[in-house]
Protein backbone atom coordinates (compact mmCIF):
# COMPACT_ATOMS: atom_id res chain seq x y z
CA UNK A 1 -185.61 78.84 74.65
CA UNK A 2 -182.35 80.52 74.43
CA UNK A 3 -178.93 79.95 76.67
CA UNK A 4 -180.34 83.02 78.87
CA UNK A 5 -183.72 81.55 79.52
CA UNK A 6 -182.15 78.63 80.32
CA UNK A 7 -179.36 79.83 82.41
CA UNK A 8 -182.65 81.81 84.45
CA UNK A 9 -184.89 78.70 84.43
CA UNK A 10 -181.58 76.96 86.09
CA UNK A 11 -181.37 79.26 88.95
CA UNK A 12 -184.82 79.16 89.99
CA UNK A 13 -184.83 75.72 90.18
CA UNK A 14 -181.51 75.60 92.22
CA UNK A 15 -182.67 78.42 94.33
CA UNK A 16 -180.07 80.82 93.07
CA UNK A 17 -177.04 78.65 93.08
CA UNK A 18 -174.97 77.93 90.20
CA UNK A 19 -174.26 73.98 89.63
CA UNK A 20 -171.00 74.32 89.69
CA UNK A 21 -170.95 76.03 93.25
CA UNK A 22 -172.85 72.94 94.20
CA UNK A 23 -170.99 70.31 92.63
CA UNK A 24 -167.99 72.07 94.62
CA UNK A 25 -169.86 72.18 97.30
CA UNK A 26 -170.56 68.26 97.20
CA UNK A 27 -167.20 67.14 96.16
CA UNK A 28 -165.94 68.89 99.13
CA UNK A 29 -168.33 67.54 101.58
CA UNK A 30 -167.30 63.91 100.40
CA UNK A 31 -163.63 64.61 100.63
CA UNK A 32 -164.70 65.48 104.10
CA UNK A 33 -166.19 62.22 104.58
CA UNK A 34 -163.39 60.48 103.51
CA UNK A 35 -160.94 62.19 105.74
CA UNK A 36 -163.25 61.82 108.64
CA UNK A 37 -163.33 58.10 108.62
CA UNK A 38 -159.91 57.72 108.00
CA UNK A 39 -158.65 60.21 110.98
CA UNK A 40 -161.63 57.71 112.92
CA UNK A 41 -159.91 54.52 111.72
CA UNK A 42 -156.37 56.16 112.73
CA UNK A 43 -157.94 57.19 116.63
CA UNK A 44 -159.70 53.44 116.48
CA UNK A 45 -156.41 51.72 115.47
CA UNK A 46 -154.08 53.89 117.66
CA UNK A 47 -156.96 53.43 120.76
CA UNK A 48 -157.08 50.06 120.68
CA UNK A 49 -153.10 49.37 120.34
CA UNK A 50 -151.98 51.67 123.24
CA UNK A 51 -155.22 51.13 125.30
CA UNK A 52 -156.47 47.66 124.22
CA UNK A 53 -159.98 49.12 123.49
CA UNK A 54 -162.18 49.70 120.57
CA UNK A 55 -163.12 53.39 119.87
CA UNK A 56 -167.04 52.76 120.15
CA UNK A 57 -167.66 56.28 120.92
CA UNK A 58 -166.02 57.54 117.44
CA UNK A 59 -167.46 54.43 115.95
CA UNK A 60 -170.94 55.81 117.49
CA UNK A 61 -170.97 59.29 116.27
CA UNK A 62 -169.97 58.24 112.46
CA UNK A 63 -172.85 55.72 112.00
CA UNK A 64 -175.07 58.04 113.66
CA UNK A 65 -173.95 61.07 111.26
CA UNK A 66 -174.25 58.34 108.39
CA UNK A 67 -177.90 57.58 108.71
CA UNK A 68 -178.82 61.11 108.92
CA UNK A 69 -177.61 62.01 105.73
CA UNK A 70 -179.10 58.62 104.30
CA UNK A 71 -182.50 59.04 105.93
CA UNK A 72 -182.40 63.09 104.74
CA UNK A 73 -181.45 61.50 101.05
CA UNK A 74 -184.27 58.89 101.27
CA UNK A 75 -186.56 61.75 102.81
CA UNK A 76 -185.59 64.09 99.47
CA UNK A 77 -185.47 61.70 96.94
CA UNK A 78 -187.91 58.34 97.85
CA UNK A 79 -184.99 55.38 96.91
CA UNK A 80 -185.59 52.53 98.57
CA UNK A 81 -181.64 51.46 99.26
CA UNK A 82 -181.28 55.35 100.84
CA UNK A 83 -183.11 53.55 103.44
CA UNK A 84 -182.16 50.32 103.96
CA UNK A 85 -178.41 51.69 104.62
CA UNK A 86 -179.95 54.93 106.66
CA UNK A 87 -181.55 52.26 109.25
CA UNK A 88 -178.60 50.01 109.27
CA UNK A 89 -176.66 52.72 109.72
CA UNK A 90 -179.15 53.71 112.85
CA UNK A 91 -178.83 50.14 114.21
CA UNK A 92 -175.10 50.11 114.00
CA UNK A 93 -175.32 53.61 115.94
CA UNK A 94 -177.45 52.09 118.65
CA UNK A 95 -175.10 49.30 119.21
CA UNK A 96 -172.06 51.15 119.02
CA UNK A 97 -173.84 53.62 121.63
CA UNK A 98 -174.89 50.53 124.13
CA UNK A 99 -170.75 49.53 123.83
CA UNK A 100 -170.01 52.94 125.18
CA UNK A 101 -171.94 52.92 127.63
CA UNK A 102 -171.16 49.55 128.82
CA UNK A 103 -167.74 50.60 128.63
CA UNK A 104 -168.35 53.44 130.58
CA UNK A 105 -169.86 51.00 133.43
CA UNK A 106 -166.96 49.10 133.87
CA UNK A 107 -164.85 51.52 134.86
């Protein structure tokens, strides 16, 4: 097979997209990640000094977003520790959801 056969061979299997568009693509996508629970933490920490509450609702949304993307990687690729942290993920969600809510209640 030469580099051209290859390079064709490549593409199909990536449906057209070159690996290092989706290596970009993924390094960018964890950045975003990173910046999301970090501007979280900041809300949390800033939430809970000027109102003397915990952020469950941010909390909430971030484990919820967090198993998705474990349960999708389990659902893609079959590894059995994509799922133990997508459903821990889930049950942190589910608590952090019943918080809000409660705290919703008391006011």
């Amino acid at each position: 097979m030469n580099r051209e056969e290859i390079l064709i061979k490549s593409r199909k299997e990536n449906r057209g997209q070159d690996i290092a568009e989706l290596e970009a693509a993924k390094d960018s996508m964890q950045l975003g990640w990173v910046i999301i629970v970090c501007l979280l933490a900041l809300v949390s920490l800033v939430d809970a000094i000027v109102l003397g509450r915990m952020n469950s609702e941010a909390f909430f949304a971030l484990m919820a977003a967090t198993s998705a993307v474990f349960f999708a990687k389990y659902h893609r690729q079959r590894k059995k520790h994509e799922l133990v942290i997508a459903v821990i993920d889930a049950v942190a969600a589910a608590l952090f959801l019943a918080a809000w809510i409660i705290a919703l209640t008391r006011n």
